[in-house]
Protein backbone atom coordinates (compact mmCIF):
# COMPACT_ATOMS: atom_id res chain seq x y z
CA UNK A 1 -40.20 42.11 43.37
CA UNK A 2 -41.74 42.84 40.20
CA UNK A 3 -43.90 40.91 38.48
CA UNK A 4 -41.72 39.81 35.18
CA UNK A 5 -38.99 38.45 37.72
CA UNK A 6 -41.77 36.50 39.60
CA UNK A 7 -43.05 35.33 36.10
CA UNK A 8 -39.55 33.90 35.43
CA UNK A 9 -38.76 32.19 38.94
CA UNK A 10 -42.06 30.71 38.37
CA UNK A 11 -40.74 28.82 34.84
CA UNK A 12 -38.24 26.93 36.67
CA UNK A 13 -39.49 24.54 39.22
CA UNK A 14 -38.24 21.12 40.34
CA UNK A 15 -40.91 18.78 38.07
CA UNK A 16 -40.31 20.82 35.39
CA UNK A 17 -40.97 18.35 32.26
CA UNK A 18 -37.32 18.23 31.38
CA UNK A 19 -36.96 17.05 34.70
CA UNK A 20 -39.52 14.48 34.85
CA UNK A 21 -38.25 12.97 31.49
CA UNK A 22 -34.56 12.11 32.63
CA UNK A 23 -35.80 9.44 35.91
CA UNK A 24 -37.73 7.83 33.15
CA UNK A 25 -35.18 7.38 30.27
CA UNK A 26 -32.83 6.18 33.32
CA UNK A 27 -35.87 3.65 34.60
CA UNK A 28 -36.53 2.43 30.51
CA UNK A 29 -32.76 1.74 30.05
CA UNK A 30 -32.46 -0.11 33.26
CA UNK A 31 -35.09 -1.98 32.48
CA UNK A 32 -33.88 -2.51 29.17
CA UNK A 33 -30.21 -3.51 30.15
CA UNK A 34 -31.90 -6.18 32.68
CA UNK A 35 -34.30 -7.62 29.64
CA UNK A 36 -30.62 -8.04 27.89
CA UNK A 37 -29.09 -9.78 30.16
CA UNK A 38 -31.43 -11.99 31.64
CA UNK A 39 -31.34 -14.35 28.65
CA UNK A 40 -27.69 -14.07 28.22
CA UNK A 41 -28.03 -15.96 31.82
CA UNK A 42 -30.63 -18.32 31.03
CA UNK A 43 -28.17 -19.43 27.85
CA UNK A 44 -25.33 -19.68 30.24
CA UNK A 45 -27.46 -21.81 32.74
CA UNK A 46 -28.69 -23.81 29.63
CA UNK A 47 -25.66 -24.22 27.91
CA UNK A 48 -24.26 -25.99 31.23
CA UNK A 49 -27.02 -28.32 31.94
CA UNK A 50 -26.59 -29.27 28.53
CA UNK A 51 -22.54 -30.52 29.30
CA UNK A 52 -23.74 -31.66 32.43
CA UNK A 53 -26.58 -34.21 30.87
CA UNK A 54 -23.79 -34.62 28.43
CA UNK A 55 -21.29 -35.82 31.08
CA UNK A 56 -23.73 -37.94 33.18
CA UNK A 57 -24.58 -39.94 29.60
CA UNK A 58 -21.13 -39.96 29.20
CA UNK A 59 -20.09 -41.55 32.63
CA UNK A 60 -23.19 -44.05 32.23
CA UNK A 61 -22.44 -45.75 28.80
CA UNK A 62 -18.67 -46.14 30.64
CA UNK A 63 -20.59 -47.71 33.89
CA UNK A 64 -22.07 -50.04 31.24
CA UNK A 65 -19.17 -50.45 29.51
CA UNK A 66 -16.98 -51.60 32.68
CA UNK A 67 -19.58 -53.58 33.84
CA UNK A 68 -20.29 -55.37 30.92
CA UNK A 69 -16.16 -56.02 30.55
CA UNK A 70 -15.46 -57.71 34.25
CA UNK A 71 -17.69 -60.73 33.56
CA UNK A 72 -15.46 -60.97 31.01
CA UNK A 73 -12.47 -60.28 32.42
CA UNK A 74 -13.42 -62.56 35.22
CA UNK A 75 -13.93 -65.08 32.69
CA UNK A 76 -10.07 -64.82 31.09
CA UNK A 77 -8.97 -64.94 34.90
CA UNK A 78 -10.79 -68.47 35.32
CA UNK A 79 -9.74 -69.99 32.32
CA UNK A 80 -6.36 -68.57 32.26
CA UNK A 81 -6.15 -70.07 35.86
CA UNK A 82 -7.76 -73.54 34.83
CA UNK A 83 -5.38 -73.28 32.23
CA UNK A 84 -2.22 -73.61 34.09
CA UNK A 85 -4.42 -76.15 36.71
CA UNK A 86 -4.56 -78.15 33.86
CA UNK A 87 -0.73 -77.62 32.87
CA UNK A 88 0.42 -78.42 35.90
CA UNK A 89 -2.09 -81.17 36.34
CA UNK A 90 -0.90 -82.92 33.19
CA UNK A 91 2.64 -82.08 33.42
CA UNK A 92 2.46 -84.20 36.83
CA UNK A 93 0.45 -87.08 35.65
CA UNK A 94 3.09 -87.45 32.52
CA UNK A 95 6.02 -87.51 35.12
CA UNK A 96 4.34 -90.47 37.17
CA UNK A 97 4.25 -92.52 33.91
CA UNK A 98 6.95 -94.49 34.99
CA UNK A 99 5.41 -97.30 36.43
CA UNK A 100 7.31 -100.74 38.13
CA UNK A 101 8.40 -103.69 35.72
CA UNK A 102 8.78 -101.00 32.82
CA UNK A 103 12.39 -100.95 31.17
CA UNK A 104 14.80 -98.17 32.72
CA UNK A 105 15.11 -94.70 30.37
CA UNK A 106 18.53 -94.32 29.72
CA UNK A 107 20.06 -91.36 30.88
CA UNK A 108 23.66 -89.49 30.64
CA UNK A 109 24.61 -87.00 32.77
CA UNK A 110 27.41 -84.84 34.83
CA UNK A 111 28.07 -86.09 38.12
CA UNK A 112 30.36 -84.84 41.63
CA UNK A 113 34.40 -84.93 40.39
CA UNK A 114 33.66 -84.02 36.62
CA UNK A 115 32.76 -87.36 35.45
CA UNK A 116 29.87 -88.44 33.66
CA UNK A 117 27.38 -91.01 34.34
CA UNK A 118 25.07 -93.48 32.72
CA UNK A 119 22.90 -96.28 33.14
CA UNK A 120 25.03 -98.60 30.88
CA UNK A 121 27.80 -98.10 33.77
CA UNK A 122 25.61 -100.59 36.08
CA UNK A 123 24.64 -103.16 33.34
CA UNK A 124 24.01 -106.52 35.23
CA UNK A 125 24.07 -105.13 38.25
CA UNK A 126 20.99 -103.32 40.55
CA UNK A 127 21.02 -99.35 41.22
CA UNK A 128 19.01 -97.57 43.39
CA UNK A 129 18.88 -93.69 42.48
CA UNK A 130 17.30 -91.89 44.95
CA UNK A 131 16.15 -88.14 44.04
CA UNK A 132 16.30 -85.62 46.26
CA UNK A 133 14.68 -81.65 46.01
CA UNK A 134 18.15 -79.69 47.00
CA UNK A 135 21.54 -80.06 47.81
CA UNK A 136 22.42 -79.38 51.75
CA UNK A 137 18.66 -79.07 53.04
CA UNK A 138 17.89 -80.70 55.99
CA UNK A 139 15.27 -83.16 54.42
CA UNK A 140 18.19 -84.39 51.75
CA UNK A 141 20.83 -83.95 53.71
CA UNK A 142 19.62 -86.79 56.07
CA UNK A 143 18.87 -89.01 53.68
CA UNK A 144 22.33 -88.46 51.51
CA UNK A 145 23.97 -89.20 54.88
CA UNK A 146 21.72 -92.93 55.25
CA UNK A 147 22.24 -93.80 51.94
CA UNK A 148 26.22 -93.31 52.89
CA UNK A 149 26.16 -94.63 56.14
CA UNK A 150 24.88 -98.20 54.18
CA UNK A 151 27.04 -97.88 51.03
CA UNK A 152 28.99 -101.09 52.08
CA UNK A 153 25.81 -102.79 52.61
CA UNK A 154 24.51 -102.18 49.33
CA UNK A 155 27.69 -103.11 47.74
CA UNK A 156 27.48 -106.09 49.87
CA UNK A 157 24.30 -106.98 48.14
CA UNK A 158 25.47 -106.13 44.42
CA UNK A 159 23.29 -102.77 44.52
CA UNK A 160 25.12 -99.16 43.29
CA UNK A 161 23.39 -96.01 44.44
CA UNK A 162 23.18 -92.35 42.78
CA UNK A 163 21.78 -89.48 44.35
CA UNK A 164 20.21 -86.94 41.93
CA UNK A 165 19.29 -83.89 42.11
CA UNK A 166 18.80 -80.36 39.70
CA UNK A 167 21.67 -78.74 41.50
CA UNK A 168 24.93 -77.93 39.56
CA UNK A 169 28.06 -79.65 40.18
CA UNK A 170 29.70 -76.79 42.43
CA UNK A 171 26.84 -77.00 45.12
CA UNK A 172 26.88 -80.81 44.67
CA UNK A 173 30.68 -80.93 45.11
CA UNK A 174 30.32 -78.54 48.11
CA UNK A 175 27.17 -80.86 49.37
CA UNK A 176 29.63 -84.16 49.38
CA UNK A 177 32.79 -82.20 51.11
CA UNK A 178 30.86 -80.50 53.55
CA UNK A 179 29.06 -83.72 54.79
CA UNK A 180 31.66 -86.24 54.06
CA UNK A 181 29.14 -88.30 51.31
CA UNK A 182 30.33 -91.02 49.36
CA UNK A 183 28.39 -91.74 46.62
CA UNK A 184 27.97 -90.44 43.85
CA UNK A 185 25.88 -87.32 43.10
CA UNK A 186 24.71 -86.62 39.89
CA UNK A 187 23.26 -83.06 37.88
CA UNK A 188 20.30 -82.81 36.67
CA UNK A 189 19.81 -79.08 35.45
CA UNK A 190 17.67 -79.81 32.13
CA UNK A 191 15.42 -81.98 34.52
CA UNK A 192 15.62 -84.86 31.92
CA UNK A 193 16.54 -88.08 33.83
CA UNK A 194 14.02 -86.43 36.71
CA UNK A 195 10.78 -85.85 34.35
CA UNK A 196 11.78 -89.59 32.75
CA UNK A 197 11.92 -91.03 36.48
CA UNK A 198 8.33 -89.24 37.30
CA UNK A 199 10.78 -87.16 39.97
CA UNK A 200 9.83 -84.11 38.37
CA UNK A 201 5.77 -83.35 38.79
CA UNK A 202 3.17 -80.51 41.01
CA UNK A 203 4.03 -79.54 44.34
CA UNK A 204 2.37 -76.72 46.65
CA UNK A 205 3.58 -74.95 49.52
CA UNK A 206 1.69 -71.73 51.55
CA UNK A 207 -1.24 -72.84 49.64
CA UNK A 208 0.62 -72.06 45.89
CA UNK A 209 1.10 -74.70 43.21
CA UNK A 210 4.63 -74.94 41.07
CA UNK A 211 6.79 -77.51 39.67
CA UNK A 212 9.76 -79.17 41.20
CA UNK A 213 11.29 -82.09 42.32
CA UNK A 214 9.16 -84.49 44.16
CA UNK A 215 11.48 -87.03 46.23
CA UNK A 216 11.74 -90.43 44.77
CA UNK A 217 13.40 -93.20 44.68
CA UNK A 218 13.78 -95.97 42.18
CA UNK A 219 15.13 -99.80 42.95
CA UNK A 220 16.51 -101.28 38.96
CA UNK A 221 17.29 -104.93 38.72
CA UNK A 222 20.37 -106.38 37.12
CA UNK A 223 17.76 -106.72 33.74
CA UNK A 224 17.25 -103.08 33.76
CA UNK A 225 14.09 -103.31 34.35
CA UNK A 226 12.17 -101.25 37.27
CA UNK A 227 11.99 -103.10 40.27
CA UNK A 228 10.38 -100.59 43.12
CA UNK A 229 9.41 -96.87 43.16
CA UNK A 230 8.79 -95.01 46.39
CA UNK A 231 6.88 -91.83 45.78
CA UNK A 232 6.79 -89.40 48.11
CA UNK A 233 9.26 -90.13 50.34
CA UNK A 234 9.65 -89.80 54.22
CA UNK A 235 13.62 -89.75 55.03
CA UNK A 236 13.44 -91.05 58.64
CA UNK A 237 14.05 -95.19 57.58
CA UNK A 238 14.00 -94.90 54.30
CA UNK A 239 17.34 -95.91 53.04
CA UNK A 240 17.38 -99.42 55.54
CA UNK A 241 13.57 -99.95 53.24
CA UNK A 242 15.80 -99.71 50.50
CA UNK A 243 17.96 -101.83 51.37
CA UNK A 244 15.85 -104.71 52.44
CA UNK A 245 14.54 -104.28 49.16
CA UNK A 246 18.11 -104.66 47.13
CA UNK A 247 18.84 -107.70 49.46
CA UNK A 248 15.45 -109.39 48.24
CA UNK A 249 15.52 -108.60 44.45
């Protein structure tokens, strides 16, 4: 080999300086390209801890909020509940207002057969009405069929009896036929005579409270005037109490 071709071979070797100079541009724009994007994560990462401090502030004031609503809430429930206590409280003091030796409150109403009733029909003479909850229970039913099974006795002792209850006249029609009554049984629906007669007043059942009608019974003397009131009556007897009653008024 000569010595100019040895001179040339010798120009080109692997670390030449172009050589050398491309790793580094390639190492400088790595690095460069990581500098970029490092803060473009750091933003991201700050950008949502930001919302997220946002959210939890968010979800806190609403804690507070609720919280701070139920005792009030609470306190609508109570006095929306002593509220209808009180209702029903006064509704049934106001039905037992009716108290013995007062003058009888008129009343007209619809009784069994289509005819209508009223306590001028027994002027001069004693009535017993005795109010009972409903039409064909077992309870009333009972005590419809006493107040029957004396009828002649109580006529016997110048005494007419009404049975009264807030059923209409089909179920108290049905009531009489199916248990062979016979007296008179008069409808209620507007609960007028029963509210005058303090029939009508708070009851509970299961442990609930409501309104209906509480059974009662009421003795008037030939003067219209109130003779006896049973409250909260038990059937079993009750209509031969009545009775001794009538006889002694």
């Amino acid at each position: 080999m000569s010595k100019k071709s040895r001179k040339k071979s010798s120009k080109t070797p692997s670390g030449s300086p172009t050589a050398k100079k491309k790793p580094q541009k390639t190492r400088a724009s790595t690095q460069t390209r990581g500098a970029k994007t490092q803060p473009a994560s750091a933003s991201k990462s700050g950008k949502a801890g930001a919302k997220e401090a946002s959210h939890k502030a968010a979800s806190k004031r609403l804690t507070s909020s609720e919280k701070a609503s139920k005792p009030a809430a609470a306190a609508s429930a109570v006095s929306a509940k002593s509220l209808s206590a009180k209702s029903l409280s006064s509704k049934s003091l106001s039905s037992k207002s009716l108290a013995e030796g007062q003058t009888a409150p008129a009343f007209r109403l619809p009784r069994d057969g289509g005819n209508v009733v009223t306590l001028s029909d027994y002027a001069g003479q004693k009535l017993v009405l005795f109010f009972y909850p409903r039409a064909d229970t077992p309870g009333c039913t009972r005590e419809a069929i006493d107040f029957t099974r004396l009828k002649d006795a109580f006529a016997a002792a110048g005494t007419a009896v009404l049975g009264i209850s807030a059923d209409p006249l089909k179920a108290q029609e049905k009531f009489r036929d199916k248990h062979s009554l016979g007296i008179p049984l008069v409808s209620d629906e507007q609960h007028e005579m029963l509210e005058a007669y303090g029939a009508w007043g708070e009851k509970s059942m299961y442990g609930k409270s409501f309104l209906g009608i509480l059974r009662t019974t009421v003795l008037i003397g030939p003067d219209g005037q109130v003779a006896r009131i049973w409250r909260n009556v038990r059937v079993d007897g009750h209509a031969d109490d009545v009775l001794l009653a009538a006889r002694s008024l």
